[in-house]
N, C-alpha and C. Protein backbone atom coordinates (compact mmCIF):
# COMPACT_ATOMS: atom_id res chain seq x y z
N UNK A 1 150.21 2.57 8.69
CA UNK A 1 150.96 1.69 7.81
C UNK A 1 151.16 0.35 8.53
N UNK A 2 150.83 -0.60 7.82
CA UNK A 2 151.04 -2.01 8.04
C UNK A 2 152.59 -2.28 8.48
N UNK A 3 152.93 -3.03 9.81
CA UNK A 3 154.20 -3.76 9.67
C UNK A 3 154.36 -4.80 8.91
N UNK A 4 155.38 -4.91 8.36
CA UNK A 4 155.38 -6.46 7.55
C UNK A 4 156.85 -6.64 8.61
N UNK A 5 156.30 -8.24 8.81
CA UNK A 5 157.42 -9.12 9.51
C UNK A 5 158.54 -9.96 8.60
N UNK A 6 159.14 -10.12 9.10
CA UNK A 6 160.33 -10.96 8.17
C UNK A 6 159.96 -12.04 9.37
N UNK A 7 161.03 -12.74 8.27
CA UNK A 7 161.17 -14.62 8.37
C UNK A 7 162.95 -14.40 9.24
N UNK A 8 162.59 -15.70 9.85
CA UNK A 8 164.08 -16.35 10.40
C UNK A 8 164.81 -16.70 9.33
N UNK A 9 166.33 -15.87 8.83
CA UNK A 9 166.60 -16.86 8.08
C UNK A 9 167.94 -17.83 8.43
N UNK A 10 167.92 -17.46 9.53
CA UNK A 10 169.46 -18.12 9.94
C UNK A 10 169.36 -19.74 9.65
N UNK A 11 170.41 -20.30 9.60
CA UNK A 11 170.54 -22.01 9.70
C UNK A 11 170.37 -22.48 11.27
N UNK A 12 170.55 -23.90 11.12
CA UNK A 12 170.17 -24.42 12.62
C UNK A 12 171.23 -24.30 13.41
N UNK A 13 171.92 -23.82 12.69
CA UNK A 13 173.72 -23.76 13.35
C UNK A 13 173.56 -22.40 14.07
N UNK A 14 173.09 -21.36 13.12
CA UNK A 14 172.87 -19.79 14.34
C UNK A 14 171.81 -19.96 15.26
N UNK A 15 170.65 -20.73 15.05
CA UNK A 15 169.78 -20.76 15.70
C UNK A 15 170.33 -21.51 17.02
N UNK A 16 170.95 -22.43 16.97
CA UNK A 16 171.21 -23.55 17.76
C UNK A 16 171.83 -22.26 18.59
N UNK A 17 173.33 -21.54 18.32
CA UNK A 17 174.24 -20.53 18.43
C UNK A 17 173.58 -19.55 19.57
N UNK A 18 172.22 -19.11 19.09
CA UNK A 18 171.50 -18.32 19.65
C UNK A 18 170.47 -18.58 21.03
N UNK A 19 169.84 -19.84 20.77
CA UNK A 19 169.02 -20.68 21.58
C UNK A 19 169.40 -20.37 22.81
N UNK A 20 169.86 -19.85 23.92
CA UNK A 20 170.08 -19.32 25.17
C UNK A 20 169.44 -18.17 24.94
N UNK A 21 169.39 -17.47 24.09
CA UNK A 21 169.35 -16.03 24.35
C UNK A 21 167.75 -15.69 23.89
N UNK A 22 167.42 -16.71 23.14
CA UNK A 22 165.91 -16.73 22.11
C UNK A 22 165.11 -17.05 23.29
N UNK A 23 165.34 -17.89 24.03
CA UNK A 23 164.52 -19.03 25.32
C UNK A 23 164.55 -17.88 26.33
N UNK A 24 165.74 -16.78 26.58
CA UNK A 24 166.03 -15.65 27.86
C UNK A 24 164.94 -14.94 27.50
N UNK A 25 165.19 -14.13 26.60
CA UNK A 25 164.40 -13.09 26.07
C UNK A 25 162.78 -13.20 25.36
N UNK A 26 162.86 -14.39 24.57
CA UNK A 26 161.30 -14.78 24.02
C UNK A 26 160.31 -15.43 25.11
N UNK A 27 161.12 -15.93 26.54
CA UNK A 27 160.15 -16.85 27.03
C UNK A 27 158.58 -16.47 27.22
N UNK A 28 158.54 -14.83 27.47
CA UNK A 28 156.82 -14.90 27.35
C UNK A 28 156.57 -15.11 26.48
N UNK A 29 156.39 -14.82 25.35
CA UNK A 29 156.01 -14.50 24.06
C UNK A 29 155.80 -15.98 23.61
N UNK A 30 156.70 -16.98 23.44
CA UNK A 30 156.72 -18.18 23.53
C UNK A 30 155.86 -19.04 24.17
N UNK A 31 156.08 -18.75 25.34
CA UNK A 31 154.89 -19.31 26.06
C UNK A 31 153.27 -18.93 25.82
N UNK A 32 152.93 -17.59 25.28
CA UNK A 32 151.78 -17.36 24.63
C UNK A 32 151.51 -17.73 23.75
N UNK A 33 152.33 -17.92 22.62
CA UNK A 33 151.71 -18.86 21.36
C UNK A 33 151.74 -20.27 21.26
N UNK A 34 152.80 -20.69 22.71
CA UNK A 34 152.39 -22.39 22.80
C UNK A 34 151.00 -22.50 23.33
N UNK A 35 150.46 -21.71 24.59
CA UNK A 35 149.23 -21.83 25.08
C UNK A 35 148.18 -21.54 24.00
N UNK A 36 148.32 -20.69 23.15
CA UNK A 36 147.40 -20.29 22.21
C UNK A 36 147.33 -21.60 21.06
N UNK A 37 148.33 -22.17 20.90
CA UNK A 37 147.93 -23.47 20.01
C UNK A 37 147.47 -24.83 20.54
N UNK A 38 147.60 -24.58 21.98
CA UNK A 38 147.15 -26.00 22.30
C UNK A 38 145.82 -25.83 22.98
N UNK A 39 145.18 -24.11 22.69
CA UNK A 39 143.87 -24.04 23.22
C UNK A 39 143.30 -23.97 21.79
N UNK A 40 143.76 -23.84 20.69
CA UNK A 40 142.94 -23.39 19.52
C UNK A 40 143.81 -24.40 18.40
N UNK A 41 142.80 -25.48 18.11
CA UNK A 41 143.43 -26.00 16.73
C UNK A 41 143.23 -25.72 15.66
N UNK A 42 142.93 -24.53 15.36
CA UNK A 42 142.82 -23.55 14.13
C UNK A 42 144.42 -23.17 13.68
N UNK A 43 144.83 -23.07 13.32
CA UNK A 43 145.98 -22.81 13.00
C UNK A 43 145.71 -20.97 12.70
N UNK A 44 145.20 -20.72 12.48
CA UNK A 44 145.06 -19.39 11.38
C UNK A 44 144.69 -18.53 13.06
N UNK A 45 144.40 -18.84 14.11
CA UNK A 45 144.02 -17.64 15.32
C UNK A 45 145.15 -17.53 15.72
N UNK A 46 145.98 -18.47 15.61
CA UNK A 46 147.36 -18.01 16.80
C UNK A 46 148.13 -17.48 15.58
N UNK A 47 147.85 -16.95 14.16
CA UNK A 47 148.74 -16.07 13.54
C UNK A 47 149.60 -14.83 13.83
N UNK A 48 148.89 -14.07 14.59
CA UNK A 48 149.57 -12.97 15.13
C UNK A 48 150.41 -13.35 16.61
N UNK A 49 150.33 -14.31 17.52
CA UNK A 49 151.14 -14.76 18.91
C UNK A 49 152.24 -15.69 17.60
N UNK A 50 152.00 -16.01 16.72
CA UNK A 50 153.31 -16.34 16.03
C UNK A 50 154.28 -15.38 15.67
N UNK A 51 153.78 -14.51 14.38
CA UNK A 51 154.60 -13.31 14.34
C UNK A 51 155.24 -12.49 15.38
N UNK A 52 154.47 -12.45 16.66
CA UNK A 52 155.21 -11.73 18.02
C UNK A 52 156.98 -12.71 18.07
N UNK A 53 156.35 -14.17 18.15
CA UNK A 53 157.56 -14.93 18.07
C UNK A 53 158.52 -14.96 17.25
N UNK A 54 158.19 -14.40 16.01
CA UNK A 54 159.16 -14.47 14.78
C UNK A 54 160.13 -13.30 15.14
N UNK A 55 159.25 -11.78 15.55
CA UNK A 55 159.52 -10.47 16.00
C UNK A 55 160.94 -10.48 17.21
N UNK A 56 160.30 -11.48 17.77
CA UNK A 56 161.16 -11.81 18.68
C UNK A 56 162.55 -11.84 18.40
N UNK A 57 162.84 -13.34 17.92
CA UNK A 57 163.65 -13.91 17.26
C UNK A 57 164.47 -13.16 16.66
N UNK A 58 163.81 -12.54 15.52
CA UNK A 58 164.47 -11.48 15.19
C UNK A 58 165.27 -10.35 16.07
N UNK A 59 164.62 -10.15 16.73
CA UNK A 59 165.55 -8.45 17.70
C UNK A 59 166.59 -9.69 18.13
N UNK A 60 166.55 -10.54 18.66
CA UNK A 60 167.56 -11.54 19.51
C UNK A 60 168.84 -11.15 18.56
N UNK A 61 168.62 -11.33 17.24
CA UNK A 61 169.51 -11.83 16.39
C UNK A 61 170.19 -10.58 16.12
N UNK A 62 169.31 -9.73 16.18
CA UNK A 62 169.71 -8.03 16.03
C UNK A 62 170.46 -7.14 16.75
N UNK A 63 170.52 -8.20 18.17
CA UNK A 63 170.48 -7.50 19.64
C UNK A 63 172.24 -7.99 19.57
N UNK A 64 172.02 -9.35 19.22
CA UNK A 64 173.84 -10.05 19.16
C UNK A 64 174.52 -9.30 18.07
N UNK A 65 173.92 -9.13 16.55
CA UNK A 65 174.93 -8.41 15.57
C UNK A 65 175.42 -7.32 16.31
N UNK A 66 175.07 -6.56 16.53
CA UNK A 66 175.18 -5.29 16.93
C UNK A 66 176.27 -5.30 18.14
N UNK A 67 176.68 -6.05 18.21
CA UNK A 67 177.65 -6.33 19.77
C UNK A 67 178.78 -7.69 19.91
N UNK A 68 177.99 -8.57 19.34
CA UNK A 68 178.89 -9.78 19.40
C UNK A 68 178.84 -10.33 17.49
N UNK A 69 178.86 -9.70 17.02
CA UNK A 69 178.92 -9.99 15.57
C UNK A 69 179.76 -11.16 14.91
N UNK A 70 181.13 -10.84 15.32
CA UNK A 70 182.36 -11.89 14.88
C UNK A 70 181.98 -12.78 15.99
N UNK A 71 182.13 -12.68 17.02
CA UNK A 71 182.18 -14.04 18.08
C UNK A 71 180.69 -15.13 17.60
N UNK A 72 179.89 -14.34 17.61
CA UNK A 72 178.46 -14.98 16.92
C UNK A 72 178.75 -16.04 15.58
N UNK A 73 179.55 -15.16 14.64
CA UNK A 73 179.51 -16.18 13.22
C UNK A 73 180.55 -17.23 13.45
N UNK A 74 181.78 -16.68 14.28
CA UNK A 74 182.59 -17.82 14.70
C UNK A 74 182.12 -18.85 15.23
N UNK A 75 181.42 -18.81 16.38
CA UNK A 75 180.59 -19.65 16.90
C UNK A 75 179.62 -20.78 16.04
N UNK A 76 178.41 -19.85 15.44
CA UNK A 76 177.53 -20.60 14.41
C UNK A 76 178.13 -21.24 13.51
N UNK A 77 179.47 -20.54 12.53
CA UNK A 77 180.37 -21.15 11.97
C UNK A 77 180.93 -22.98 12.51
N UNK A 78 181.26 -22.94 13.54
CA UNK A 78 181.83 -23.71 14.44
C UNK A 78 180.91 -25.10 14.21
N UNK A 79 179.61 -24.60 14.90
CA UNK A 79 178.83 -25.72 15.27
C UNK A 79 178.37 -26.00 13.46
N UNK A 80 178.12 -25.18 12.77
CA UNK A 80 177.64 -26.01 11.13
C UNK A 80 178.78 -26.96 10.84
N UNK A 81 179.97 -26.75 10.76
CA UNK A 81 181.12 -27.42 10.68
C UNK A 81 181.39 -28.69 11.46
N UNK A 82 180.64 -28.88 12.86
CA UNK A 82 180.48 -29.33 13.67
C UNK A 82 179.35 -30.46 13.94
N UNK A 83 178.68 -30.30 12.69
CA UNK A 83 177.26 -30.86 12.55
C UNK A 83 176.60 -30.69 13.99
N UNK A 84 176.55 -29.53 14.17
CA UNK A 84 175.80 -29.12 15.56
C UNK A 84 176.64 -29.43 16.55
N UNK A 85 177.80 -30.04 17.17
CA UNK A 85 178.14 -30.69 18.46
C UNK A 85 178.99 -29.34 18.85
N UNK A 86 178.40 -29.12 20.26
CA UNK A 86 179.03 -28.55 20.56
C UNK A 86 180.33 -28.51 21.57
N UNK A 87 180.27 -29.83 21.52
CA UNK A 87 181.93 -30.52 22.48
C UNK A 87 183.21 -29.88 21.43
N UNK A 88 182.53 -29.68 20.10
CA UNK A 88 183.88 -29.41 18.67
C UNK A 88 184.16 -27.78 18.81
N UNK A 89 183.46 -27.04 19.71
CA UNK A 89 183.43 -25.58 19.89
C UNK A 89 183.68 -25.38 21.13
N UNK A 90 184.32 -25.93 21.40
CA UNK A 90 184.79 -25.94 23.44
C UNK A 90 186.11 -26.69 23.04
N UNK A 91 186.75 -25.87 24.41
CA UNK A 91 188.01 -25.96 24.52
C UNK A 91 188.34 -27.67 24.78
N UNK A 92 189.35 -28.35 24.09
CA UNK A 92 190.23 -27.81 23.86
C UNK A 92 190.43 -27.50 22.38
N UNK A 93 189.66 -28.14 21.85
CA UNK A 93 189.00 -28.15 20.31
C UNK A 93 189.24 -26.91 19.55
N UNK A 94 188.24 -25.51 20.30
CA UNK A 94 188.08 -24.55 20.02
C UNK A 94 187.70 -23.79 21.09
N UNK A 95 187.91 -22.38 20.97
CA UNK A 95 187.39 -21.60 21.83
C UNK A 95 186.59 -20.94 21.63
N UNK A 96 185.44 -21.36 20.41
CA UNK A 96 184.37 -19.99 19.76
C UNK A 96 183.01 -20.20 20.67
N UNK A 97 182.80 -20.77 21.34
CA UNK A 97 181.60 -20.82 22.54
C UNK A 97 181.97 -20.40 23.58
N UNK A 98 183.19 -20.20 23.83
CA UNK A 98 183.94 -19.06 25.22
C UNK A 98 183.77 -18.02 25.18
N UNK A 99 184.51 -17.63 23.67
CA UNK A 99 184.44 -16.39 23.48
C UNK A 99 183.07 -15.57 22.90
N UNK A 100 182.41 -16.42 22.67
CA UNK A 100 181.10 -16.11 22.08
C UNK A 100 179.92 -15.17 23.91
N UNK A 101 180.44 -16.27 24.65
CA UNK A 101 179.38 -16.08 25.59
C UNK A 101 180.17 -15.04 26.73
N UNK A 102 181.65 -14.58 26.37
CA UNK A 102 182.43 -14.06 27.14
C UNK A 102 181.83 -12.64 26.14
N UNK A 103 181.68 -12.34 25.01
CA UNK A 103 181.38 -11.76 24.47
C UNK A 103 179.82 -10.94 24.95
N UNK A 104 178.69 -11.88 25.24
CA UNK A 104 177.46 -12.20 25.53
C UNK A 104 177.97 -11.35 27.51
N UNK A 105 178.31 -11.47 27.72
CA UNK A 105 178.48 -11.37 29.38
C UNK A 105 179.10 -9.83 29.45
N UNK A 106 180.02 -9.55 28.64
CA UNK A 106 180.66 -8.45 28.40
C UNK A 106 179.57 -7.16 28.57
N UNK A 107 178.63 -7.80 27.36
CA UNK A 107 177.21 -6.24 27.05
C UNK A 107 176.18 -6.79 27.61
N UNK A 108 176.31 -7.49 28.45
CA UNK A 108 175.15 -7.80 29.48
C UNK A 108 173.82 -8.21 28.67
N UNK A 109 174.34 -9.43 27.63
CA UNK A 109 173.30 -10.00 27.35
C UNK A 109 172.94 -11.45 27.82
């Protein structure tokens, strides 16, 4: 049976939220489909070193629900509200990037 992959659907606000942990955990994978596109300007060969990346992405996102759930949306919450800055999610402002990564440190991610 075929896997079918899903899509990212978070905003740039979870993504942004997440981006430590996507860059920790994806960096090979990442780094294979950057090398694979800047050796092949086909777009259509590096299809599958993409999906690895999407795959990725995904567990990241899967890996935080499962553990840091509330501190996560507080956080992403934060920075959309925030138009991304994250000086507006740090103390003294807020504390949802403290607790987010105090969260993150807790289950040893």
């Amino acid at each position: 049976m075929a896997h079918e992959f899903g899509e990212v659907k978070q905003s740039g606000a979870y993504l942004l939220a997440a981006s430590k942990q996507i860059g920790k955990w994806c960096d090979d994978i990442n780094d294979q489909f950057i090398i694979c596109k800047a050796e092949n300007p086909n777009p259509a060969f590096c299809i599958d070193a993409g999906k690895k990346v999407t795959a990725c992405a995904l567990s990241v996102f899967e890996r935080i629900d499962k553990v840091c759930k509330q501190e996560f949306d507080d956080y992403g919450q934060c920075l959309d509200k925030s138009q991304l800055a994250f000086s507006n999610c740090r103390k003294p402002r807020s504390d949802a990037e403290e607790k987010y990564n105090a969260c993150l440190a807790r289950n040893n991610l």
